[in-house]
Protein backbone atom coordinates (compact mmCIF):
# COMPACT_ATOMS: atom_id res chain seq x y z
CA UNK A 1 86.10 87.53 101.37
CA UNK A 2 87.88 89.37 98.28
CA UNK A 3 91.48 89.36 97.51
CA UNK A 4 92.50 92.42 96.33
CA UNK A 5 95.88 93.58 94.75
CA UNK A 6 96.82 96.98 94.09
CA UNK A 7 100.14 98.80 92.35
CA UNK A 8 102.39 100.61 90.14
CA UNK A 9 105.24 99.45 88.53
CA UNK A 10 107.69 100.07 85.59
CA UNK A 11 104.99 99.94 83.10
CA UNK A 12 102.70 101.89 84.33
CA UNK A 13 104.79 104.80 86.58
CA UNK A 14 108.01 106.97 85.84
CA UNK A 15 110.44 106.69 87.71
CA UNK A 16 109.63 109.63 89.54
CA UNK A 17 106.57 108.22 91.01
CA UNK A 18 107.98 104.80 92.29
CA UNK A 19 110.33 106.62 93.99
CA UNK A 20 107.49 108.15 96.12
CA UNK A 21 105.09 105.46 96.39
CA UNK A 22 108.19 102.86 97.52
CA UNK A 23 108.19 101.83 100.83
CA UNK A 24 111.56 101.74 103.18
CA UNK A 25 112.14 98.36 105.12
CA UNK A 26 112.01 99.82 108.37
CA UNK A 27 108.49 100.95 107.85
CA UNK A 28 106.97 98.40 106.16
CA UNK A 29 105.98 96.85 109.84
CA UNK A 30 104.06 100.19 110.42
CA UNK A 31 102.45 99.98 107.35
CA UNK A 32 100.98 97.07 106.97
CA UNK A 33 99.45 97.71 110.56
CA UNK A 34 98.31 101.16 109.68
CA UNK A 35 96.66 99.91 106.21
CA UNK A 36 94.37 97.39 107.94
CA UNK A 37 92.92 100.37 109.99
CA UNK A 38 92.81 102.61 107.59
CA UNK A 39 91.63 100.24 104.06
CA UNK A 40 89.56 97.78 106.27
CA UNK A 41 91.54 95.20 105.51
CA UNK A 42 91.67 91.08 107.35
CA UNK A 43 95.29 90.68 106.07
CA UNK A 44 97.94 92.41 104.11
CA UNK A 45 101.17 92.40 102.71
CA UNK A 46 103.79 94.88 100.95
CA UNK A 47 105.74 94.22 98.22
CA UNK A 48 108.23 97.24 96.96
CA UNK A 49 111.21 97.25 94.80
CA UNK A 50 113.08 99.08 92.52
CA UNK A 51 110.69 98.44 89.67
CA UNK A 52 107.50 98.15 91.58
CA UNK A 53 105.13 98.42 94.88
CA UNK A 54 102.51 96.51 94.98
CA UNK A 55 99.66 95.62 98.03
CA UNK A 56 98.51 92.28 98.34
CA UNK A 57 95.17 92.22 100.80
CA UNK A 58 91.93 90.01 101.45
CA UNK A 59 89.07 92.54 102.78
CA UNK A 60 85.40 91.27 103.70
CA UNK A 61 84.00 93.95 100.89
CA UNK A 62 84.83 94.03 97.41
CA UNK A 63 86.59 96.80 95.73
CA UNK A 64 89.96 98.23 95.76
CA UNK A 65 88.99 101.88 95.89
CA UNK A 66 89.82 102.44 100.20
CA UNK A 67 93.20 100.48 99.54
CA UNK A 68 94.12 103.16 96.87
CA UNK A 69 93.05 106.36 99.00
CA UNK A 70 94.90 105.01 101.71
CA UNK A 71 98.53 104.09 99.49
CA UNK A 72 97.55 107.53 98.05
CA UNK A 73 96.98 109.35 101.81
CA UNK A 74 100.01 107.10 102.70
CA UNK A 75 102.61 109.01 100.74
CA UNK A 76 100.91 111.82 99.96
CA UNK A 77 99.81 112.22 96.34
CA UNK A 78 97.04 112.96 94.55
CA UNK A 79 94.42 110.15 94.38
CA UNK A 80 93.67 111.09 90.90
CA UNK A 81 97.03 110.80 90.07
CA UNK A 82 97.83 107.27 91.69
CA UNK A 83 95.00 106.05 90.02
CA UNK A 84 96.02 106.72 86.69
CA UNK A 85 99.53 104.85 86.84
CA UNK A 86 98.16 101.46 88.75
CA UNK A 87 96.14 98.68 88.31
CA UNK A 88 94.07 96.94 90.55
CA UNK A 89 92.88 93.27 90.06
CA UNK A 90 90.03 91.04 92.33
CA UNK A 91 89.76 87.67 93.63
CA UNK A 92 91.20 85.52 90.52
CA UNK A 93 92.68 88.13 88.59
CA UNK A 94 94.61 88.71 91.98
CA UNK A 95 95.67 85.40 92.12
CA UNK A 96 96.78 85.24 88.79
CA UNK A 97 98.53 88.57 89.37
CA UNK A 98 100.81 87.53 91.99
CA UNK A 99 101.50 83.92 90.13
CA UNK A 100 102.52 86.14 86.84
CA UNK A 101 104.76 88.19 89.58
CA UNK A 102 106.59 85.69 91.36
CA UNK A 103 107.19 83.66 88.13
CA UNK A 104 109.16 86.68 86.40
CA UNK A 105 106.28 87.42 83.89
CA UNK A 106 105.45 90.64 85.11
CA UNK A 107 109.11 92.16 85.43
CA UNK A 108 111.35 94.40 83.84
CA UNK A 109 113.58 91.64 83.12
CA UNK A 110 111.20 88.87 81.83
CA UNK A 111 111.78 85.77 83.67
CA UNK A 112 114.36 87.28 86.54
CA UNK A 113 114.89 85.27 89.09
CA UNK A 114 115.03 87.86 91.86
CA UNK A 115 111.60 88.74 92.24
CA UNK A 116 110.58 85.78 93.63
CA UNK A 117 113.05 85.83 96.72
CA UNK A 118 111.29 89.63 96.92
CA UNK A 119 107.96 87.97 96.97
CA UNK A 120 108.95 85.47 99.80
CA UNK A 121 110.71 88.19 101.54
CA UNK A 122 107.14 90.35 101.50
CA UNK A 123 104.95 87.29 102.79
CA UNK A 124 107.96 86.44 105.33
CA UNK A 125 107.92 90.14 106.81
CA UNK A 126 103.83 89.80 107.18
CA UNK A 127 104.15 86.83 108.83
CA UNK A 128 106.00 88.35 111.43
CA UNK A 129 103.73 91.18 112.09
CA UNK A 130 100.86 89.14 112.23
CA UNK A 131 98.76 90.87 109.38
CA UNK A 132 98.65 87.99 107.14
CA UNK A 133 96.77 84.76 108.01
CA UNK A 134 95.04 81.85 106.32
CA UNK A 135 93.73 83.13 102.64
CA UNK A 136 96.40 85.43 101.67
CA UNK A 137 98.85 82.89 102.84
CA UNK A 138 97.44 79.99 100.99
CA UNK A 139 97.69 82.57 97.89
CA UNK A 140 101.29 83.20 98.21
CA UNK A 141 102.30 79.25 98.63
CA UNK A 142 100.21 78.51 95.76
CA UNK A 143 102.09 81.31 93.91
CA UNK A 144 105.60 80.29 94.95
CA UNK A 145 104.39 76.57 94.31
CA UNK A 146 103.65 77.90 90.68
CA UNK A 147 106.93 80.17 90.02
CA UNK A 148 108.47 76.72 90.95
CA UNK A 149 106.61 74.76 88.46
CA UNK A 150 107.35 77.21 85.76
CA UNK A 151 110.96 77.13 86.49
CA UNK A 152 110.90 73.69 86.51
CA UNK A 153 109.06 73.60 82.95
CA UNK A 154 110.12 76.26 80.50
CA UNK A 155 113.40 77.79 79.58
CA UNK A 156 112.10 80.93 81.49
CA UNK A 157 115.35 81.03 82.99
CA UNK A 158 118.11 80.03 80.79
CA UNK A 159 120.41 82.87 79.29
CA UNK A 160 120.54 84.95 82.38
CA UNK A 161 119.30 88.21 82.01
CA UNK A 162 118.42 91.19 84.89
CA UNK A 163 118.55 94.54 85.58
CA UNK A 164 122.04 93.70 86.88
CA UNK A 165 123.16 91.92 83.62
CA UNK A 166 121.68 94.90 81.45
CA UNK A 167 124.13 96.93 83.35
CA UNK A 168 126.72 95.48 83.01
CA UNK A 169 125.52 94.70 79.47
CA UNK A 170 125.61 98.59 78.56
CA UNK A 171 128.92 99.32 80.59
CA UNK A 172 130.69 96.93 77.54
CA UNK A 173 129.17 98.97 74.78
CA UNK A 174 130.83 102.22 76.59
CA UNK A 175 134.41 100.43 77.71
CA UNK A 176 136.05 98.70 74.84
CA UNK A 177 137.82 97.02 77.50
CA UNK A 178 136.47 96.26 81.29
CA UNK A 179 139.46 94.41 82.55
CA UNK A 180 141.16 97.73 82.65
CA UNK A 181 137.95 99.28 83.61
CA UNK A 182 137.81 99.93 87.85
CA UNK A 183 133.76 99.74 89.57
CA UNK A 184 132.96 101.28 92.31
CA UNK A 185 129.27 99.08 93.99
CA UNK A 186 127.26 101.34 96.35
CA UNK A 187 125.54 99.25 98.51
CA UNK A 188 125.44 95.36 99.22
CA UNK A 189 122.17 93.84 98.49
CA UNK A 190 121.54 91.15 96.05
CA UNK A 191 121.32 93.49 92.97
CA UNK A 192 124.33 94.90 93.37
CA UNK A 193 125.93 90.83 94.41
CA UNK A 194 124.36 90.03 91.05
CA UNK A 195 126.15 93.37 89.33
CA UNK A 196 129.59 92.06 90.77
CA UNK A 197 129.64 88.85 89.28
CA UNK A 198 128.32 90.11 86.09
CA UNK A 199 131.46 92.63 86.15
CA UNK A 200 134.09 90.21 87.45
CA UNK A 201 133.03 87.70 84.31
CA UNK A 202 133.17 90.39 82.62
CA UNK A 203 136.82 91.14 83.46
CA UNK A 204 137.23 93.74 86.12
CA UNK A 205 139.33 92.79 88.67
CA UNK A 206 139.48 96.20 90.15
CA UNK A 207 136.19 96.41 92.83
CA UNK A 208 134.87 98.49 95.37
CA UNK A 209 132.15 97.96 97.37
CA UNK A 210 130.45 100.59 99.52
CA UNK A 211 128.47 100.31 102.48
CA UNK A 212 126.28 101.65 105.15
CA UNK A 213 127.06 98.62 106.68
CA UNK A 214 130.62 97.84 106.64
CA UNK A 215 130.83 94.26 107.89
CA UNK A 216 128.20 93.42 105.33
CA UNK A 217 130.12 95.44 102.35
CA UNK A 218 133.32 93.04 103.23
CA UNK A 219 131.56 89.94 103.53
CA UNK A 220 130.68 90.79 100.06
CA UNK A 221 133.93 92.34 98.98
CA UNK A 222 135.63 88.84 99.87
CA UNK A 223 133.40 87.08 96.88
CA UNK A 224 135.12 88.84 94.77
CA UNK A 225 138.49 90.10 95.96
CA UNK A 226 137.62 93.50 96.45
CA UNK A 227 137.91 96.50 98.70
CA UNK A 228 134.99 97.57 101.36
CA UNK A 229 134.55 101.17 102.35
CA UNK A 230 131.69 103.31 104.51
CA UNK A 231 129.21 105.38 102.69
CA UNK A 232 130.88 108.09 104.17
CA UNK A 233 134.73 107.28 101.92
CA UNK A 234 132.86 107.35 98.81
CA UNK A 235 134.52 110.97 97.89
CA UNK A 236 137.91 109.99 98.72
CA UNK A 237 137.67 106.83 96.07
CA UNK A 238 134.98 108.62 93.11
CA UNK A 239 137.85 109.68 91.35
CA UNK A 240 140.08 106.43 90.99
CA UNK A 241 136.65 104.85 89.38
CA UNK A 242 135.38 104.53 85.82
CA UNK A 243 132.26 102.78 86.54
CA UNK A 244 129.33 103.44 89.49
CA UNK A 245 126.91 101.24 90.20
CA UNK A 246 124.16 102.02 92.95
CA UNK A 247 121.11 99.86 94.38
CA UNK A 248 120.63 100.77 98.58
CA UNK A 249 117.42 101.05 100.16
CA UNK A 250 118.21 104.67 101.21
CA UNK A 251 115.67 107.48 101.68
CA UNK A 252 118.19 110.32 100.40
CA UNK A 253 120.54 110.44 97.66
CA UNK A 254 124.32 109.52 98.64
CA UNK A 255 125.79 110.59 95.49
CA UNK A 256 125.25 114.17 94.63
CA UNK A 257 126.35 116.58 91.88
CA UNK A 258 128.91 118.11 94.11
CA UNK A 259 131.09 115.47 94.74
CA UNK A 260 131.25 114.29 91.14
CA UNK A 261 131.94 117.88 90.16
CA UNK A 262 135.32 117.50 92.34
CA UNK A 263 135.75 114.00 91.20
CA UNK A 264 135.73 114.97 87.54
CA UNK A 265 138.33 118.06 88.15
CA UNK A 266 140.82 115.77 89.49
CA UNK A 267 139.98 113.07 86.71
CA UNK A 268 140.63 115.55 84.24
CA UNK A 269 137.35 114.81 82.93
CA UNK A 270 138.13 111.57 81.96
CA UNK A 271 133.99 110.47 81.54
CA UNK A 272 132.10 108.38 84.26
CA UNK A 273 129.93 105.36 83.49
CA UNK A 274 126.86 105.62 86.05
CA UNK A 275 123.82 103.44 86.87
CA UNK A 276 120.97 103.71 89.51
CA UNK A 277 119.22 101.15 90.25
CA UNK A 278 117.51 102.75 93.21
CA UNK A 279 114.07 103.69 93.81
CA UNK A 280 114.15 106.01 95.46
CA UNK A 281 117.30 107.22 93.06
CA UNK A 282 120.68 107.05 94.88
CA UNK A 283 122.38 109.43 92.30
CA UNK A 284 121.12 112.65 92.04
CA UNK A 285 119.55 113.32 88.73
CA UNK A 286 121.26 116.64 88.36
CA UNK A 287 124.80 114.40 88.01
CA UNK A 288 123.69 113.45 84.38
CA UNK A 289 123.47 116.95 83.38
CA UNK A 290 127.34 117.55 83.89
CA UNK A 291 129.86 117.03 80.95
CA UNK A 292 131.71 113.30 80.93
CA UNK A 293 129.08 111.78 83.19
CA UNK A 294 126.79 109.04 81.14
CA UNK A 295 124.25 108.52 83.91
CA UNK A 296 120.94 105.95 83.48
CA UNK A 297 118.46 105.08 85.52
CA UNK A 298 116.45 101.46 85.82
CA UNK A 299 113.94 103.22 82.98
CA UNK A 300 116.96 104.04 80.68
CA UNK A 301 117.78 99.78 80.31
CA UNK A 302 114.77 98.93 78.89
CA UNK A 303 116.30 98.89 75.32
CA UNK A 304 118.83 96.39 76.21
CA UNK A 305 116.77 94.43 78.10
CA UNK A 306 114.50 93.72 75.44
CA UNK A 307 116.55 93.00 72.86
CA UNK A 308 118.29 90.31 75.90
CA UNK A 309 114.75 88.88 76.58
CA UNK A 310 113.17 88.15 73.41
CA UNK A 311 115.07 84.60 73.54
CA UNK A 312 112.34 83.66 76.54
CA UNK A 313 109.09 84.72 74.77
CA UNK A 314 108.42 81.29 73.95
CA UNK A 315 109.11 80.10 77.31
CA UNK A 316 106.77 83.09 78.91
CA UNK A 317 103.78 81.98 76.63
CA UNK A 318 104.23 78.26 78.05
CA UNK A 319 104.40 79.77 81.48
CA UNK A 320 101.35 81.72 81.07
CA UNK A 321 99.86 78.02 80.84
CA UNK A 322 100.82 77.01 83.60
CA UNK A 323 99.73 80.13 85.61
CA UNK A 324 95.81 80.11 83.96
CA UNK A 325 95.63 76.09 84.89
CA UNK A 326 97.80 77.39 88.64
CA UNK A 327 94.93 79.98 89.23
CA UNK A 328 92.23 78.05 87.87
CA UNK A 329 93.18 75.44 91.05
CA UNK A 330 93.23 78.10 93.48
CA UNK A 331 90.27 79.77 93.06
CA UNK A 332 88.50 75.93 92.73
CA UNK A 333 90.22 75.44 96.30
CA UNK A 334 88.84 78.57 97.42
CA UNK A 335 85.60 78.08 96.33
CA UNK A 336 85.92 74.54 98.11
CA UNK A 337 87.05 76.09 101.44
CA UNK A 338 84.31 78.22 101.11
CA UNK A 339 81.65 75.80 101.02
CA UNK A 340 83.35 73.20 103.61
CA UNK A 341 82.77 76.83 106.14
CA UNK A 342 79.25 77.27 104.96
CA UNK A 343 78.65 73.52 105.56
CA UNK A 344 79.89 73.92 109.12
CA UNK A 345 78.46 77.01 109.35
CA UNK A 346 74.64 75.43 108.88
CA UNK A 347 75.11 72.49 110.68
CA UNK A 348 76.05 74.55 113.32
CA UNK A 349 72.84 76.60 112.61
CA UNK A 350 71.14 73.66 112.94
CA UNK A 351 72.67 71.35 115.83
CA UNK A 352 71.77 74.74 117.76
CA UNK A 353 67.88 74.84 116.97
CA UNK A 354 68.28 71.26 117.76
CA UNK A 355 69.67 71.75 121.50
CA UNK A 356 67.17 74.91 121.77
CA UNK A 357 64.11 72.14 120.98
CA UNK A 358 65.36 69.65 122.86
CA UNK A 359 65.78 71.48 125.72
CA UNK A 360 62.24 72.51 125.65
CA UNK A 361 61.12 68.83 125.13
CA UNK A 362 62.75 67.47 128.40
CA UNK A 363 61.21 70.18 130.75
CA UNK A 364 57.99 69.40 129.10
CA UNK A 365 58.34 65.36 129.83
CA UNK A 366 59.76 66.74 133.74
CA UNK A 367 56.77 69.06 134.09
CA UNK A 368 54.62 65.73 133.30
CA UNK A 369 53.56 66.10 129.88
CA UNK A 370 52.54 62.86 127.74
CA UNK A 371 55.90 61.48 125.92
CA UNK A 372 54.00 60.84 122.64
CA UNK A 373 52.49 64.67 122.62
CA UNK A 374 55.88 66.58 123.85
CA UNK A 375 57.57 63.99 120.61
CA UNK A 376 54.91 65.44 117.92
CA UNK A 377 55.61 69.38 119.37
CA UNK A 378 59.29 68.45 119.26
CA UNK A 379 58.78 67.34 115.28
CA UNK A 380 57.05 69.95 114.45
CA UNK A 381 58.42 72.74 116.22
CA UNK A 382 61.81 71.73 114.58
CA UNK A 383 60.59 71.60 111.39
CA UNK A 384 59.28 75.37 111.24
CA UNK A 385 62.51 76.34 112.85
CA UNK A 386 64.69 74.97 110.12
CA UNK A 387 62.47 76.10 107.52
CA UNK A 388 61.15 79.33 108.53
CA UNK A 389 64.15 81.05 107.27
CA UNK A 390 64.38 79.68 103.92
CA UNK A 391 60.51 79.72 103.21
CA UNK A 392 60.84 83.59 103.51
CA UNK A 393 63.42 84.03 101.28
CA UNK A 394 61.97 81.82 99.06
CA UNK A 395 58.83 83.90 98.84
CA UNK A 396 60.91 87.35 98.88
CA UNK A 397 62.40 85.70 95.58
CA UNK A 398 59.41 84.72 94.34
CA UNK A 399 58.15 88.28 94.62
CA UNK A 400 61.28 89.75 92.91
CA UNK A 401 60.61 87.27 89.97
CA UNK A 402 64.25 85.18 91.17
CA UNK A 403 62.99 82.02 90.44
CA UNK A 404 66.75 80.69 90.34
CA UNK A 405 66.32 80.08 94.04
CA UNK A 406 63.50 78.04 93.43
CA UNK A 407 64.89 75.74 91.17
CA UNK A 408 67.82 75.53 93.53
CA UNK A 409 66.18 74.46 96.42
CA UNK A 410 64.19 71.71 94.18
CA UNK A 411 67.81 70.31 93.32
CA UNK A 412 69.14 70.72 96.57
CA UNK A 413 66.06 68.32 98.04
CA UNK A 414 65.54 66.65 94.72
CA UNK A 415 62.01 68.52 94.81
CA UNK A 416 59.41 67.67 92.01
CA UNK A 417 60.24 69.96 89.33
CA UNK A 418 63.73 69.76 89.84
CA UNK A 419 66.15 69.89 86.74
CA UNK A 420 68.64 66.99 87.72
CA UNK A 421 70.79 65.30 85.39
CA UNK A 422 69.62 61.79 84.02
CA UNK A 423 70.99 58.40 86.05
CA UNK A 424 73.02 56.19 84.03
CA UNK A 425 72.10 52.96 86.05
């Protein structure tokens, strides 16, 4: 069995790409189905957000290189192309892949706290379809069981920063003032939860949350006391706002050049503060070209981000200790569950021969032949049966100049010749 993880993320893809190789929720169930067809994969599980999309898998041949043509197939790119913005890691490096994701390592925002709800999210939604089962899921407790640890034992988390916070971070560099600043919040997931209580700390008091969902945009408009409106009012408020802030899981874009055009006319160009967090991009990118719109993207607050992370390098090279030691202990309890099924595997092997041989010792003693004589064709007959098999290969390796299974089987039996380790008695 191999684990196998494949992806892209901010590092390694534009923008433009992650918007194409992200997944929507409502097909992630068909997905993961049609990649275990299609990659020849035991288990899977799909991982996608704003910054990344990654495919977690455990495959009975090594090698990553059907899981790529088939992401690549998927969403039709280039092969060529896809491979030259992922990465691709095996067995441990897998393992210590996802532990460096789910603790925040990995992340636009080093140390973020979000990703790891993401994570759980992915392995929860793969549970449900039935596509992963025992390895994988041992891999992703293990990993949450580490994110926890390294919580727990660095300062990975302290001084909050996120995508959210660099926002927010960058709106106060444009408005000298939020409190008399008024926000306008398309959509009603966690990012944009996390964006509203950046902005309300912040000082604005003047919030609008948009919707596709309308119960869900007032359950969050209440947090905060704000206003909720459909997708579809978004035009009537644009040009009452100063700030837009977008992160929804939609296909499409639901802000286009258009309707800030209008917006701006009747603002008399008083400017616009935008930011999309969405992959794929809610805003149009054509809105940044127009006069008194500042528009960024995820990509565009990297700078801030940096400069509002560098206080948790210290705590991120402590957490990479805990990771190595965290994926050094899974791969040892792989390796252990590995042998505990090849132990049952040949005493299986061998309880069978055993029943086969018996068999043909008690209709030897019913057909009348001497106990003592069917005993020594039962002893011996066993013996070449459990032995036949490993004598060949023995002599195939002999012939191929392996003498490693030689010595092997002389330790194994404690053979003479064997290379044991001295008894301190």
């Amino acid at each position: 069995m191999t684990l196998l993880a494949l992806g892209i993320n901010h590092k390694t893809a534009p923008v433009e790409v992650r918007e194409r190789v992200a997944f929507a929720p409502e097909r992630l169930a068909e997905a993961m189905q049609h990649a275990c067809q299609a990659a020849g994969l035991r288990e899977v599980a799909i991982l996608s957000t704003c910054n990344r999309t990654e495919v977690y898998g455990s495959s009975l041949e090594p090698g990553s290189e059907k899981l790529l043509a088939w992401l690549a197939h998927y969403h039709g790119l280039d092969v060529a192309r896809l491979q030259d913005c992922s990465y691709r890691y095996e067995n441990d490096a897998a393992a210590r892949h996802m532990m460096r994701v789910a603790s925040g390592l990995d992340s636009l925002v080093l140390g973020e706290p979000q990703i790891l709800g993401q994570l759980k999210s992915a392995y929860s939604v793969a549970q449900e379809e039935g596509v992963v089962g025992a390895e994988l899921g041992r891999l992703f407790r293990h990993a949450f069981n580490v994110a926890k640890q390294v919580r727990t034992h660095t300062a990975i988390g302290q001084n909050p920063v996120s995508v959210a916070y660099a926002a927010v971070s960058m709106a106060q560099h444009i408005f000298a003032d939020l409190s008399q600043s008024r926000a306008l919040l398309i959509g009603a997931g966690e990012t944009i939860e996390l964006v509203a209580r950046h902005l309300y700390r912040a000082g604005v008091r003047q919030l609008t949350v948009a919707n596709r969902t309308l119960s869900r945009a007032l359950d969050l408009a209440a947090l905060f006391d704000a206003r909720a409106i459909a997708l579809g009012d978004i035009p009537d408020v644009l040009p009452d706002v100063d700030i837009i802030i977008s992160s929804t899981a939609s296909q499409l874009p639901i802000l286009g050049k258009g309707a800030v055009e209008s917006a701006l006319k009747k603002r008399r160009h008083k400017p616009f503060f935008m930011v999309d967090i969405a992959v794929p991009r809610d805003i149009e990118p054509q809105v940044g070209q127009l006069d008194d719109v500042y528009l960024y993207t995820v990509d565009d607050l990297k700078e801030v981000i940096e400069e509002n992370q560098r206080g948790r390098e210290t705590a991120a090279r402590e957490a990479e200790q805990i990771i190595e030691v965290g994926a050094n202990e899974f791969m040892r309890q792989l390796r252990e569950l590995d042998v505990v099924d090849t132990v049952t595997a040949l005493r299986q092997h061998a309880h069978n021969l055993c029943e086969s041989a018996l068999e043909k010792a008690q209709r030897q003693l019913q057909a009348g032949k001497a106990p003592e004589q069917v005993l020594e064709v039962l002893a011996r007959g066993l013996t070449n049966k459990l032995l036949h098999q490993p004598t060949v290969k023995l002599r195939e390796a002999s012939a191929e100049g392996r003498d490693e299974l030689q010595q092997l089987v002389k330790e194994l039996f404690q053979l003479p010749g064997a290379d044991l380790p001295d008894r301190q008695d």
